[in-house]
Structures are given as structure tokens and as C-alpha cells.
N, C-alpha and C. Protein backbone atom coordinates (compact mmCIF):
# COMPACT_ATOMS: atom_id res chain seq x y z
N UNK A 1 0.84 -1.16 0.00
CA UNK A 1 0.00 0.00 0.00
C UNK A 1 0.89 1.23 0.00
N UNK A 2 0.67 2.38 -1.29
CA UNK A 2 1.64 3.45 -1.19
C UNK A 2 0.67 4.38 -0.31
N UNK A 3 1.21 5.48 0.73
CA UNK A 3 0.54 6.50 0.84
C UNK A 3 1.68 7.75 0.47
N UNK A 4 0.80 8.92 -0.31
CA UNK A 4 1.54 9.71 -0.71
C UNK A 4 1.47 10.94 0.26
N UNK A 5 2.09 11.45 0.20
CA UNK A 5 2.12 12.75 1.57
C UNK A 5 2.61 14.06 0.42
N UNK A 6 1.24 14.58 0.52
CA UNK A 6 1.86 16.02 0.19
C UNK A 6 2.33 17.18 0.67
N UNK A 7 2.98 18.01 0.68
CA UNK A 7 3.30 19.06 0.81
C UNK A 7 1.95 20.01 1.53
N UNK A 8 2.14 19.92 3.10
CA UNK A 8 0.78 20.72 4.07
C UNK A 8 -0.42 19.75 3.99
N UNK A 9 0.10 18.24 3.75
CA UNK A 9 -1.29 17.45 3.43
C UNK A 9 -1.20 17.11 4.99
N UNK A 10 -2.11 17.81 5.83
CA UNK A 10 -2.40 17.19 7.30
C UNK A 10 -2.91 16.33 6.84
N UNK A 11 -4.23 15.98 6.27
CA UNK A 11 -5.04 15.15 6.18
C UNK A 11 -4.36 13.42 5.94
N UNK A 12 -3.32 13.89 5.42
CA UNK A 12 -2.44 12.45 4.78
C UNK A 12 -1.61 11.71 5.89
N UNK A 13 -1.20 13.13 6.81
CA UNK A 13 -0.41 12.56 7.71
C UNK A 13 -1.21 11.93 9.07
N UNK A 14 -2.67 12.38 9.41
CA UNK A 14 -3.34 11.74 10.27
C UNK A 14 -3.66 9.93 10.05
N UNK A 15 -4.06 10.57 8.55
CA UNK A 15 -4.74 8.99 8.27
C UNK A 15 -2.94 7.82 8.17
N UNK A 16 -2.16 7.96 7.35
CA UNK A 16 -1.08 7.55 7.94
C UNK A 16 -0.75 6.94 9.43
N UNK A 17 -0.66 7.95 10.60
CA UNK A 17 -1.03 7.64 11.81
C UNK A 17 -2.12 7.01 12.36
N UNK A 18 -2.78 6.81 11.89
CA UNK A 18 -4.38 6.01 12.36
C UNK A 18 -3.71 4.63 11.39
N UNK A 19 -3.35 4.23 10.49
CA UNK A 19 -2.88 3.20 9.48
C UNK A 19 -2.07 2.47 10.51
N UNK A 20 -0.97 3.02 10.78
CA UNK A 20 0.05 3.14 11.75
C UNK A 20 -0.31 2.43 13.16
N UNK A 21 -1.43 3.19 13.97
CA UNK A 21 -2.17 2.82 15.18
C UNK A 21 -3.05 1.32 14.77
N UNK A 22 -3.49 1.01 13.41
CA UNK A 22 -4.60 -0.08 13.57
C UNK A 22 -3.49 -1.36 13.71
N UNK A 23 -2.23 -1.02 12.87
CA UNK A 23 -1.41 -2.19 12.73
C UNK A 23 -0.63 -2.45 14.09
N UNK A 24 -0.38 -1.68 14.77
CA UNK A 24 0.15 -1.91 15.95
C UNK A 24 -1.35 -2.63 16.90
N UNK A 25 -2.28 -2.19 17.18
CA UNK A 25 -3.01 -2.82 18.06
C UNK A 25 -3.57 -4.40 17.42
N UNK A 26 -3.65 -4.52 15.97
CA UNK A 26 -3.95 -5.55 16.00
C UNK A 26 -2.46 -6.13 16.02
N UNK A 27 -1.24 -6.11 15.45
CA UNK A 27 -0.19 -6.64 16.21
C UNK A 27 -0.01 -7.37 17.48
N UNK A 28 -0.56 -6.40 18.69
CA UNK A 28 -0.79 -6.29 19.53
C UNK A 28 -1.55 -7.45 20.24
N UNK A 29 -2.81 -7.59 19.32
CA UNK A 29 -3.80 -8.84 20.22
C UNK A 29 -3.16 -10.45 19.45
N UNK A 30 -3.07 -9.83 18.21
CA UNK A 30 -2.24 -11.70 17.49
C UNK A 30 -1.13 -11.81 18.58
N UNK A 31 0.05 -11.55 19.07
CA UNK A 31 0.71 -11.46 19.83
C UNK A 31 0.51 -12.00 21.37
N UNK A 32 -0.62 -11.15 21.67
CA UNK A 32 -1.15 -12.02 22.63
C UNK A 32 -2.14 -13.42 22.85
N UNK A 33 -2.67 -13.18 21.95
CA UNK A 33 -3.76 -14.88 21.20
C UNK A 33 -2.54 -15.84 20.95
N UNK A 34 -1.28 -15.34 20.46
CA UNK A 34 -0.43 -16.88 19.54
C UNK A 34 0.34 -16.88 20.84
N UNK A 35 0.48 -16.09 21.50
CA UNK A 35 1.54 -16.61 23.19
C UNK A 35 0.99 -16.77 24.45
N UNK A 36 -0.58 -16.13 24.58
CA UNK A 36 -1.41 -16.55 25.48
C UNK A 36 -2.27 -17.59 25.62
N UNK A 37 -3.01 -18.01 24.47
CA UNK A 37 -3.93 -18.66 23.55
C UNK A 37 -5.10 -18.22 23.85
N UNK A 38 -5.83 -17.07 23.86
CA UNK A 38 -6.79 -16.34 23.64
C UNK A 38 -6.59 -14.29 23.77
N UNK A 39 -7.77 -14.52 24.07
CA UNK A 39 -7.75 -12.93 24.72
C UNK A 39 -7.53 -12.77 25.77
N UNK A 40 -6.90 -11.85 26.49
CA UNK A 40 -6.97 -11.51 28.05
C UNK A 40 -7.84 -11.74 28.47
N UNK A 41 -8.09 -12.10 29.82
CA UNK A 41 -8.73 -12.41 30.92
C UNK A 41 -8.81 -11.46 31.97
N UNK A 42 -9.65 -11.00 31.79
CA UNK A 42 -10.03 -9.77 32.78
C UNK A 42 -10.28 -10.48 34.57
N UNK A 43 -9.48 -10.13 35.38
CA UNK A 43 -10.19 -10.70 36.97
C UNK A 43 -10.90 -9.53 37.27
N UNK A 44 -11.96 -10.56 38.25
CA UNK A 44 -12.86 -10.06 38.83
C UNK A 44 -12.87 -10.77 40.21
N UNK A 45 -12.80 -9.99 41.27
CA UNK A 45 -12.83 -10.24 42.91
C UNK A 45 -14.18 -11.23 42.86
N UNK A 46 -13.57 -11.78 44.05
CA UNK A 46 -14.80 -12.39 44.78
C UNK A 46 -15.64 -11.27 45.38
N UNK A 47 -16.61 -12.10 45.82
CA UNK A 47 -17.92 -10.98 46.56
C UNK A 47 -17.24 -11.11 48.05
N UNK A 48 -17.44 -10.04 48.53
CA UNK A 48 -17.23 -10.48 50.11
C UNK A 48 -18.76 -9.72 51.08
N UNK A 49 -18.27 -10.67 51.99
CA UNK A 49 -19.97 -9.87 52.79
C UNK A 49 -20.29 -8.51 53.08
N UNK A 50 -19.70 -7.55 53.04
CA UNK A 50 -19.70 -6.49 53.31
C UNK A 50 -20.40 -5.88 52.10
N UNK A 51 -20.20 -5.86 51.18
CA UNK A 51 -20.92 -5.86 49.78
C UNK A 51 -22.31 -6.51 48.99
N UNK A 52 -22.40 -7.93 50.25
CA UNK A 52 -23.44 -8.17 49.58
C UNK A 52 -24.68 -8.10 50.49
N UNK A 53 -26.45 -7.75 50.13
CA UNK A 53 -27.23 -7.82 50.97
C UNK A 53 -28.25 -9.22 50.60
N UNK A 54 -28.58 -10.01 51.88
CA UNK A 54 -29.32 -11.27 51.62
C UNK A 54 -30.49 -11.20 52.32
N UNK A 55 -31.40 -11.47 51.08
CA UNK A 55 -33.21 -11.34 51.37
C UNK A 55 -33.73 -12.91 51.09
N UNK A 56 -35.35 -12.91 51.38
CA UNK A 56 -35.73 -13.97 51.04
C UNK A 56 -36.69 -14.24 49.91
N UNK A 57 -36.43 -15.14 49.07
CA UNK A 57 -37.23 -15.06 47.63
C UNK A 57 -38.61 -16.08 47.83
N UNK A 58 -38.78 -16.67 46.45
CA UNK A 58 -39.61 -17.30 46.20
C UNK A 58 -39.79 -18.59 46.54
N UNK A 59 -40.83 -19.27 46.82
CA UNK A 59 -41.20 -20.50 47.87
C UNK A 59 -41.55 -21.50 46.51
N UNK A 60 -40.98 -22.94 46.29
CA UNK A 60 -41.51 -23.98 45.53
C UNK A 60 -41.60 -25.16 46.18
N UNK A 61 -42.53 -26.11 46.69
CA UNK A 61 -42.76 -27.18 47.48
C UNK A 61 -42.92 -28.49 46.67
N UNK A 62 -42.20 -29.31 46.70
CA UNK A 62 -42.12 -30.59 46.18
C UNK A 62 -41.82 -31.69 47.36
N UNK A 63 -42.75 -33.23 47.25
CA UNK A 63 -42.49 -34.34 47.83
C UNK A 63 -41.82 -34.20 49.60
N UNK A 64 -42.89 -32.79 50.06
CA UNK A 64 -42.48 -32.74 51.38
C UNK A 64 -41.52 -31.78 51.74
N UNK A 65 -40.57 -31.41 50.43
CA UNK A 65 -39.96 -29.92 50.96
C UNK A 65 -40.37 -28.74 50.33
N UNK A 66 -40.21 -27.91 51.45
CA UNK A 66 -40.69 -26.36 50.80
C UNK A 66 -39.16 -26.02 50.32
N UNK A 67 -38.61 -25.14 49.11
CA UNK A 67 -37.86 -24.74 48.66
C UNK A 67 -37.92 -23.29 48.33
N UNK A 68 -37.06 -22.25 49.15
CA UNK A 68 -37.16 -21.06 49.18
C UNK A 68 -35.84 -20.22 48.98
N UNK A 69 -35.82 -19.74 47.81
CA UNK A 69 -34.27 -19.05 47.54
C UNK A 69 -34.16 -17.96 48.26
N UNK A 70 -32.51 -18.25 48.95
CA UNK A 70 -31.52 -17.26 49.23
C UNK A 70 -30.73 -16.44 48.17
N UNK A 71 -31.31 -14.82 48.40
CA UNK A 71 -30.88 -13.98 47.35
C UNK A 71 -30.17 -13.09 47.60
N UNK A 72 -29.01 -13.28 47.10
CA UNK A 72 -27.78 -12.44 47.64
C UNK A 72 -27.53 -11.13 46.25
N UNK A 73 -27.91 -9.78 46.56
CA UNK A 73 -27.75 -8.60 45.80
C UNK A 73 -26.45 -7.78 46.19
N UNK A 74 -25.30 -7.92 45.21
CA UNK A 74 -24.44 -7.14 45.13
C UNK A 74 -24.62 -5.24 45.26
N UNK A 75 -24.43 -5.03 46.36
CA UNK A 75 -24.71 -3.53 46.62
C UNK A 75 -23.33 -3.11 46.73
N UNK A 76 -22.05 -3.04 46.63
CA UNK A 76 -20.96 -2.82 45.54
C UNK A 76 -20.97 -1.80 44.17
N UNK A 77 -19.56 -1.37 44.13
CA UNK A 77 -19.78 -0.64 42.76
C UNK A 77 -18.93 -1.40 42.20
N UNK A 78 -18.51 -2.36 41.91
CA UNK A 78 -18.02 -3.32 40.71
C UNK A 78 -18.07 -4.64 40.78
N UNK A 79 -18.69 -5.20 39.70
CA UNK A 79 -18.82 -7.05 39.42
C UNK A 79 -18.24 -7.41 40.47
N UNK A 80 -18.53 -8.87 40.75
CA UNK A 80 -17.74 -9.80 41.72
C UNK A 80 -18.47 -10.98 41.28
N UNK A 81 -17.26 -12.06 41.98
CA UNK A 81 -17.90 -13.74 41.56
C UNK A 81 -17.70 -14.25 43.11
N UNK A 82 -18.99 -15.02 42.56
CA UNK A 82 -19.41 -16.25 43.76
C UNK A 82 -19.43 -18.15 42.90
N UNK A 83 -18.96 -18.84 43.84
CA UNK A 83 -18.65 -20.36 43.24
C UNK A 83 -19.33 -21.26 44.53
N UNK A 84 -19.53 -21.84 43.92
CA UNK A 84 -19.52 -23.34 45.23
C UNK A 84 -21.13 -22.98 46.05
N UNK A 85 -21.42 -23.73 47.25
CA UNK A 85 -21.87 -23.96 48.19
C UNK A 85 -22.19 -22.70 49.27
N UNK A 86 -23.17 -21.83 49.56
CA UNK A 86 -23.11 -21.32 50.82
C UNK A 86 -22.92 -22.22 51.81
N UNK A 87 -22.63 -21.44 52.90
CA UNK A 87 -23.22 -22.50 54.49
C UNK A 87 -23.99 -21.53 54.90
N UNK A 88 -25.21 -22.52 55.39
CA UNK A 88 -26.49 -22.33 55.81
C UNK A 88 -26.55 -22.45 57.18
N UNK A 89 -27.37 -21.83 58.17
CA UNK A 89 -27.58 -22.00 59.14
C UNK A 89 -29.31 -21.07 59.87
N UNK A 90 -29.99 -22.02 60.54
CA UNK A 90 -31.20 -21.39 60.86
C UNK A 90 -31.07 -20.82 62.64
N UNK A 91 -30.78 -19.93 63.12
CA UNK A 91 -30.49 -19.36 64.69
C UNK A 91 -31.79 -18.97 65.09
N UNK A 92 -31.30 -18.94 66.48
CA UNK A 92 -32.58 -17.96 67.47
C UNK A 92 -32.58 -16.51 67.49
N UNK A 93 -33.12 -16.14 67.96
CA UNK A 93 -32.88 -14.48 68.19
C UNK A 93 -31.60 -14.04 68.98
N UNK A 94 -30.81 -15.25 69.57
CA UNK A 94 -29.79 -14.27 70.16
C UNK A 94 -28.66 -14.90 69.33
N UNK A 95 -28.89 -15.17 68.25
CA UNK A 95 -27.72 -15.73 66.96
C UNK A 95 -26.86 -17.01 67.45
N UNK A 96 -27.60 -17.84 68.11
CA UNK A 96 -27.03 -19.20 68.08
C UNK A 96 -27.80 -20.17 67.17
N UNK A 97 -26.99 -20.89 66.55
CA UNK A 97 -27.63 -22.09 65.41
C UNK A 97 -28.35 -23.07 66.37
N UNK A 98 -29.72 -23.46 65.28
CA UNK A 98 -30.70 -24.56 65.78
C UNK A 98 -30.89 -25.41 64.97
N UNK A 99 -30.51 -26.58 65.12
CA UNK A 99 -30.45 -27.76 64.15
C UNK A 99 -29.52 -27.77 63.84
N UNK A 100 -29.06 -28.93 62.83
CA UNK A 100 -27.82 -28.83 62.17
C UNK A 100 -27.68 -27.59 60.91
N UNK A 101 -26.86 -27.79 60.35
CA UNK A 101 -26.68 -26.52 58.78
C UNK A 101 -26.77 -27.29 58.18
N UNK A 102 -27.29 -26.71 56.58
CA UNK A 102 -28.10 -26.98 55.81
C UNK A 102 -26.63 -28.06 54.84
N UNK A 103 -26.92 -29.06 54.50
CA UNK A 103 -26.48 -29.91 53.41
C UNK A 103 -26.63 -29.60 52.14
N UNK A 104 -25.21 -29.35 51.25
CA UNK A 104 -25.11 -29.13 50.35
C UNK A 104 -25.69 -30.39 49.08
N UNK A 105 -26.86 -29.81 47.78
CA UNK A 105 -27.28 -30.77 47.30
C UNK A 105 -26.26 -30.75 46.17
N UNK A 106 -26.55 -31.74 45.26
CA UNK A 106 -25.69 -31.93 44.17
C UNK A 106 -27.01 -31.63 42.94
N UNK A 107 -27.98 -30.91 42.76
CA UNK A 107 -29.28 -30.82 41.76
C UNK A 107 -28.17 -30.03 40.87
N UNK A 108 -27.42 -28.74 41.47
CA UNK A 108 -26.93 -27.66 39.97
C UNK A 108 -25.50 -27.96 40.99
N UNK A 109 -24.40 -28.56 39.68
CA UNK A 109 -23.14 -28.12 39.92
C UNK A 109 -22.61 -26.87 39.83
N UNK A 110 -21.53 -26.53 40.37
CA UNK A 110 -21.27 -25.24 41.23
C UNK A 110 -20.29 -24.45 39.68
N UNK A 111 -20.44 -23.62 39.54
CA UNK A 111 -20.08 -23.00 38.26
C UNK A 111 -19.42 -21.72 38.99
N UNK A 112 -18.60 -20.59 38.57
CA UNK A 112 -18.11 -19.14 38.94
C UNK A 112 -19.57 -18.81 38.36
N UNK A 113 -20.52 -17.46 39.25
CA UNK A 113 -21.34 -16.87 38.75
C UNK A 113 -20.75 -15.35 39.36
N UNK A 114 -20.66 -14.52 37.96
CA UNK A 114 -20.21 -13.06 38.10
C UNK A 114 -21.23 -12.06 38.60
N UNK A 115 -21.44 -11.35 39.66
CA UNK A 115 -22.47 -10.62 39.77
C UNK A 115 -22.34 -9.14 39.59
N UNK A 116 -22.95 -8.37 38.79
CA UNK A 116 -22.56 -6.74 38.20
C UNK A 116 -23.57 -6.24 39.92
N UNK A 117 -22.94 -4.81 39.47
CA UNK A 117 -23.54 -4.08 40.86
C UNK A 117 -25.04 -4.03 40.60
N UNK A 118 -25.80 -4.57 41.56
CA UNK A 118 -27.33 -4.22 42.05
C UNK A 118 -28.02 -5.25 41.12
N UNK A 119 -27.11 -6.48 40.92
CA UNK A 119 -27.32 -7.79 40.14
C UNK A 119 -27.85 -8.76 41.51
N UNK A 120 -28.14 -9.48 41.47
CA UNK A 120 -28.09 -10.86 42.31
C UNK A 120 -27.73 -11.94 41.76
N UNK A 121 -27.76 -13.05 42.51
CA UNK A 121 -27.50 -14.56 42.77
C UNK A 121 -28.52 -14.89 43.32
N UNK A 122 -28.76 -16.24 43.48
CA UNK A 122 -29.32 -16.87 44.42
C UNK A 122 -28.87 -18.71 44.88
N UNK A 123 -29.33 -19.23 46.40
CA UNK A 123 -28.98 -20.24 46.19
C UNK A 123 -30.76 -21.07 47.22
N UNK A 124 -31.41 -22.18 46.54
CA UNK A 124 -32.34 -22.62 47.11
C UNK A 124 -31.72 -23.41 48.02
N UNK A 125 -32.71 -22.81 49.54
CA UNK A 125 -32.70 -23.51 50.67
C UNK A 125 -34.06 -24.70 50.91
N UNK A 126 -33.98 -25.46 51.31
CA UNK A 126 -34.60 -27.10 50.92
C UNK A 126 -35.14 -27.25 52.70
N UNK A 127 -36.84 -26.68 53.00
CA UNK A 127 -36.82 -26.97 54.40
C UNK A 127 -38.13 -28.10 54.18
N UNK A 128 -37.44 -29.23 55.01
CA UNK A 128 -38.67 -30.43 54.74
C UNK A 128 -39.86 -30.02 55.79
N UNK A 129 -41.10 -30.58 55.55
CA UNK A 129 -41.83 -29.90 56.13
C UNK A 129 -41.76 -30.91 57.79
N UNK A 130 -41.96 -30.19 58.55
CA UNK A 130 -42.01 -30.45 59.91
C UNK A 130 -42.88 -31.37 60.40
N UNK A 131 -44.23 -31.56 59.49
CA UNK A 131 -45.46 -32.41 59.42
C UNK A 131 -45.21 -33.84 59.43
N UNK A 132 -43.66 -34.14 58.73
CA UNK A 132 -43.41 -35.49 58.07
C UNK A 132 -42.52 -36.14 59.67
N UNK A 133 -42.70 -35.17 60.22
CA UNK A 133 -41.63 -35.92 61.42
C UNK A 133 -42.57 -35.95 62.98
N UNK A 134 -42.46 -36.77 63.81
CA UNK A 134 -42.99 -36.97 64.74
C UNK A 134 -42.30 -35.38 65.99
N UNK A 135 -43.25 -35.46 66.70
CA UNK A 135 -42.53 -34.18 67.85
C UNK A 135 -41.38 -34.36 68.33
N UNK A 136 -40.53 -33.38 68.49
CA UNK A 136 -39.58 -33.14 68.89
C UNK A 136 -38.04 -33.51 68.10
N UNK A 137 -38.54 -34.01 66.93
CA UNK A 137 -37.47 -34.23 65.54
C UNK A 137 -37.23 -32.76 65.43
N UNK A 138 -38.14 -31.94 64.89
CA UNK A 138 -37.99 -30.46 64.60
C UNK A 138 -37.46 -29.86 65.44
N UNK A 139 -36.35 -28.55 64.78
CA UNK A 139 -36.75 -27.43 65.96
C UNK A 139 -37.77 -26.91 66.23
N UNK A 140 -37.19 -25.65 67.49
CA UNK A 140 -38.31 -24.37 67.49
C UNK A 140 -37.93 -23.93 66.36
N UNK A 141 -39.30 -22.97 66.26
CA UNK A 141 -38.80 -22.30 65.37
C UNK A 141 -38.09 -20.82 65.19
N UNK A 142 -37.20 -20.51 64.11
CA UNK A 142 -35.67 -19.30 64.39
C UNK A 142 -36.49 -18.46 63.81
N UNK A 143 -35.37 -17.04 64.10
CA UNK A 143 -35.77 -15.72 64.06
C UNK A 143 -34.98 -15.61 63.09
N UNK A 144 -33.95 -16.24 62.02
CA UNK A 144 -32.79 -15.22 61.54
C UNK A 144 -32.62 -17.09 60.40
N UNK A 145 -32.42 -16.26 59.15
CA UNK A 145 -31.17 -17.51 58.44
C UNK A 145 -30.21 -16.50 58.64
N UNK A 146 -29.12 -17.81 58.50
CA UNK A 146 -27.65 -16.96 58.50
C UNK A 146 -26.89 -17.47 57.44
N UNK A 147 -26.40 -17.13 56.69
CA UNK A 147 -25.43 -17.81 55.22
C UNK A 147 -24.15 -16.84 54.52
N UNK A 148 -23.39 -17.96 54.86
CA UNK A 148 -22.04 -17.76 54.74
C UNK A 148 -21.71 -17.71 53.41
N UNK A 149 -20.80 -17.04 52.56
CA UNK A 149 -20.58 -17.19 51.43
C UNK A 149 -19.72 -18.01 51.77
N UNK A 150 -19.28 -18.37 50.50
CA UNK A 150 -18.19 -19.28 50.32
C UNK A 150 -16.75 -19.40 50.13
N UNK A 151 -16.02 -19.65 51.70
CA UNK A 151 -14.90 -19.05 52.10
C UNK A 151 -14.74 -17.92 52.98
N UNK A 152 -16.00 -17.65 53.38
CA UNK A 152 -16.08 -16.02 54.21
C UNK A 152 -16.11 -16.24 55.86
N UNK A 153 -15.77 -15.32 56.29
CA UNK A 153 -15.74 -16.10 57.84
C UNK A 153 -17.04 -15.18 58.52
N UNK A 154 -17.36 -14.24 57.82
CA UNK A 154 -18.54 -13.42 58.27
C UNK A 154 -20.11 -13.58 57.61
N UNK A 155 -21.16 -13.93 58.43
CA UNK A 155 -22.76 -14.17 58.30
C UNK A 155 -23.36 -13.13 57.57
N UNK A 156 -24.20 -13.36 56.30
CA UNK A 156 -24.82 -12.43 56.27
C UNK A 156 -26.27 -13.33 56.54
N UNK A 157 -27.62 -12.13 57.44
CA UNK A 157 -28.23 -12.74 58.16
C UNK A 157 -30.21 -11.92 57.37
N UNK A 158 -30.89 -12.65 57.99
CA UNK A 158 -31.97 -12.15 57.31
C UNK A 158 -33.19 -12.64 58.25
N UNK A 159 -34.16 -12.07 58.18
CA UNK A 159 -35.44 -12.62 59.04
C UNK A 159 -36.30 -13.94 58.98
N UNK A 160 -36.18 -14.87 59.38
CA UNK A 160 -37.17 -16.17 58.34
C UNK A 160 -37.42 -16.62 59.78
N UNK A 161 -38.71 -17.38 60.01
CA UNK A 161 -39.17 -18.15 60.84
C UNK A 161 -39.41 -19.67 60.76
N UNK A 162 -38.80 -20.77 60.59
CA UNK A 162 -39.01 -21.89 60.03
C UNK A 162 -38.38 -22.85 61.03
N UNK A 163 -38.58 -24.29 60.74
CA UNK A 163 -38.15 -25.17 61.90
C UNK A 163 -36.72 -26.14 61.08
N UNK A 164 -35.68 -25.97 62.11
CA UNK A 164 -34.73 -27.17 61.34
C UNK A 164 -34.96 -28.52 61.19
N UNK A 165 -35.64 -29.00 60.42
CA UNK A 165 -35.86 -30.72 59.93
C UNK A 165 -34.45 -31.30 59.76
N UNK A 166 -33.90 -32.67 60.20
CA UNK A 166 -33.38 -33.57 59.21
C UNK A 166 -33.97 -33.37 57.59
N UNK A 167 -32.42 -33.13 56.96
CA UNK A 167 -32.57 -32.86 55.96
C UNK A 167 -32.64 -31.56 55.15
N UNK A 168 -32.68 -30.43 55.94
CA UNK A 168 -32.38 -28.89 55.52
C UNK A 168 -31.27 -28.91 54.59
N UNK A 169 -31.53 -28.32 53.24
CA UNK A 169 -30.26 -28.24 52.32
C UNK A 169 -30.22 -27.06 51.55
N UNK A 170 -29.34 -27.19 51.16
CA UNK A 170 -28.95 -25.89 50.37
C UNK A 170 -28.54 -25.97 48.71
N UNK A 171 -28.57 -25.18 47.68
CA UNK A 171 -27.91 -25.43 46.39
C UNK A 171 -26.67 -24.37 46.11
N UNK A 172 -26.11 -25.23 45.17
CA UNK A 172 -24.73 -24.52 44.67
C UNK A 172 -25.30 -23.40 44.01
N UNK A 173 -25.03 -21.94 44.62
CA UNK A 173 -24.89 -20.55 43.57
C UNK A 173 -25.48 -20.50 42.23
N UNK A 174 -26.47 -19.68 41.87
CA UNK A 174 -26.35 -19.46 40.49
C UNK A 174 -26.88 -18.04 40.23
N UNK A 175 -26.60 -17.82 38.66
CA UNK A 175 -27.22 -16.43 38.95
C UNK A 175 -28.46 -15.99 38.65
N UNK A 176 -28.86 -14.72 39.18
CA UNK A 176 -30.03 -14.51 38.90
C UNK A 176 -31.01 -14.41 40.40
N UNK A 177 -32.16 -14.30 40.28
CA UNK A 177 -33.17 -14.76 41.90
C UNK A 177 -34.47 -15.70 41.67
């Protein structure tokens, strides 16, 4: 390709420079695709609790359990990812756990889900109904879920009233509510 440059031709010498600029940036990404083997990889932090707020969603009841998602909303000003398993736990009002914590199911394997600011997640909590068990199997019933992200050493906590059954579980992260 000739370019000719005339005499006060700005116009020749921009586009030149822009010619100039396209070949260097695509330079630039072949370079990184043939020694990286793709495109960059942008990181993105984990969520940590301080950032995220957890409410209670929607109720689906099957074969004795009620199923009610935990919805965790990134209130943060930039993306973050969540993976794996919360830990679950149902407390009293003065924040001690009642029953055991909730058992992780295997229904959705655990994937990285990225959450943008004022996005959510969610993960379904699995409470069997209390009906199916004779007295005193159940708890009382709690003032608070409490759920741990994953890897976090701090609760984020929310209002729910329900009884701990044998069998309380939880699902792996996904996104959305």
C-alpha cells in the first residue's frame, strides 16, 4: 500500500497515523492470542460480605420440601464472583444455630457466577416440612437464616421463621433470583 504525503497534506499525515495505530493494536492482540492462547482475561474479585445484601425469595414445594431461595444482591460498585456452596444455618434471636446446617445438594453443579452491581445470585434452601416428622425431631422455630458465602468467615443474616428438619439443604450458587 503506497501513501503519498503532500506538501501541508495534514489530512495524509493523520490517516497515515491512524494506518500506523490499527497495525500496531492488531499486532498487539495476534501477539497475545499466539503466546497466550486467547484474549486476556479480565479478573474479577470475589464478593465479600460487606458488599453483599441477603433477602428472602420465592417458595416452591415438592415431595415434602418447601424450597425457598436465598438472594444475595451485590450492593458494591463493581462485578464480583461467587462459586460453590453457601453454608447455611437457621439461629434464634440471640444468633445461636438450631439444628444442624443446611447440606449441600448436588441438583446444579457449582459454576463461577459473576455478579454486576445491584445484580443478584441466588442459592435454594430445601426446608422439609415439619409435618413429616414426629414431635420433637424439629426445631423451634428461628428468628434469623444466617449464610455464609463461600470461604467467608462473616454471616450475612436475614429474618425467616421456620423449623430445622433432618434434611435442611442448600444449592450450589447461580445467577439470577
Amino acid at each position: 500500500m503506497k501513501v503519498r504525503l503532500q506538501a501541508g497534506g495534514a489530512q495524509g499525515a493523520v490517516i497515515v497515523l491512524l494506518l500506523i495505530a490499527v497495525v500496531a493494536v492488531s499486532a498487539g492482540w495476534w501477539y497475545w492470542a499466539r503466546h497466550h492462547g486467547s484474549t486476556p482475561v479480565v479478573s474479577v474479585a470475589a464478593c465479600s460480605t460487606g458488599h453483599m445484601q441477603l433477602s428472602m425469595g420465592n417458595t416452591n414445594g415438592t415431595a415434602g420440601t418447601i424450597y425457598q431461595d436465598a438472594i444475595l444482591k451485590n450492593m458494591g460498585t463493581s462485578s464480583c464472583t461467587l462459586a460453590g456452596w453457601p453454608t447455611v444455618f437457621l439461629t434464634d434471636a440471640g444468633n445461636t444455630a438450631i439444628g444442624n446446617g443446611a447440606a449441600p445438594t448436588i441438583g446444579f453443579a457449582p459454576s463461577t457466577v459473576t455478579i454486576a452491581p445491584n445484580a443478584t445470585a441466588h442459592s435454594a434452601v430445601g426446608f422439609p416440612d415439619p409435618g413429616n416428622f414426629t414431635n420433637g425431631v424439629c426445631t423451634a422455630t428461628s428468628a434469623k437464616l444466617e449464610l455464609y458465602l463461600p470461604g467467608a468467615t462473616n454471616a450475612l443474616t436475614t429474618p425467616l421463621s421456620e423449623q430445622s428438619c433432618p434434611g435442611l439443604s442448600v444449592s450450589a450458587l447461580q445467577s439470577g433470583d
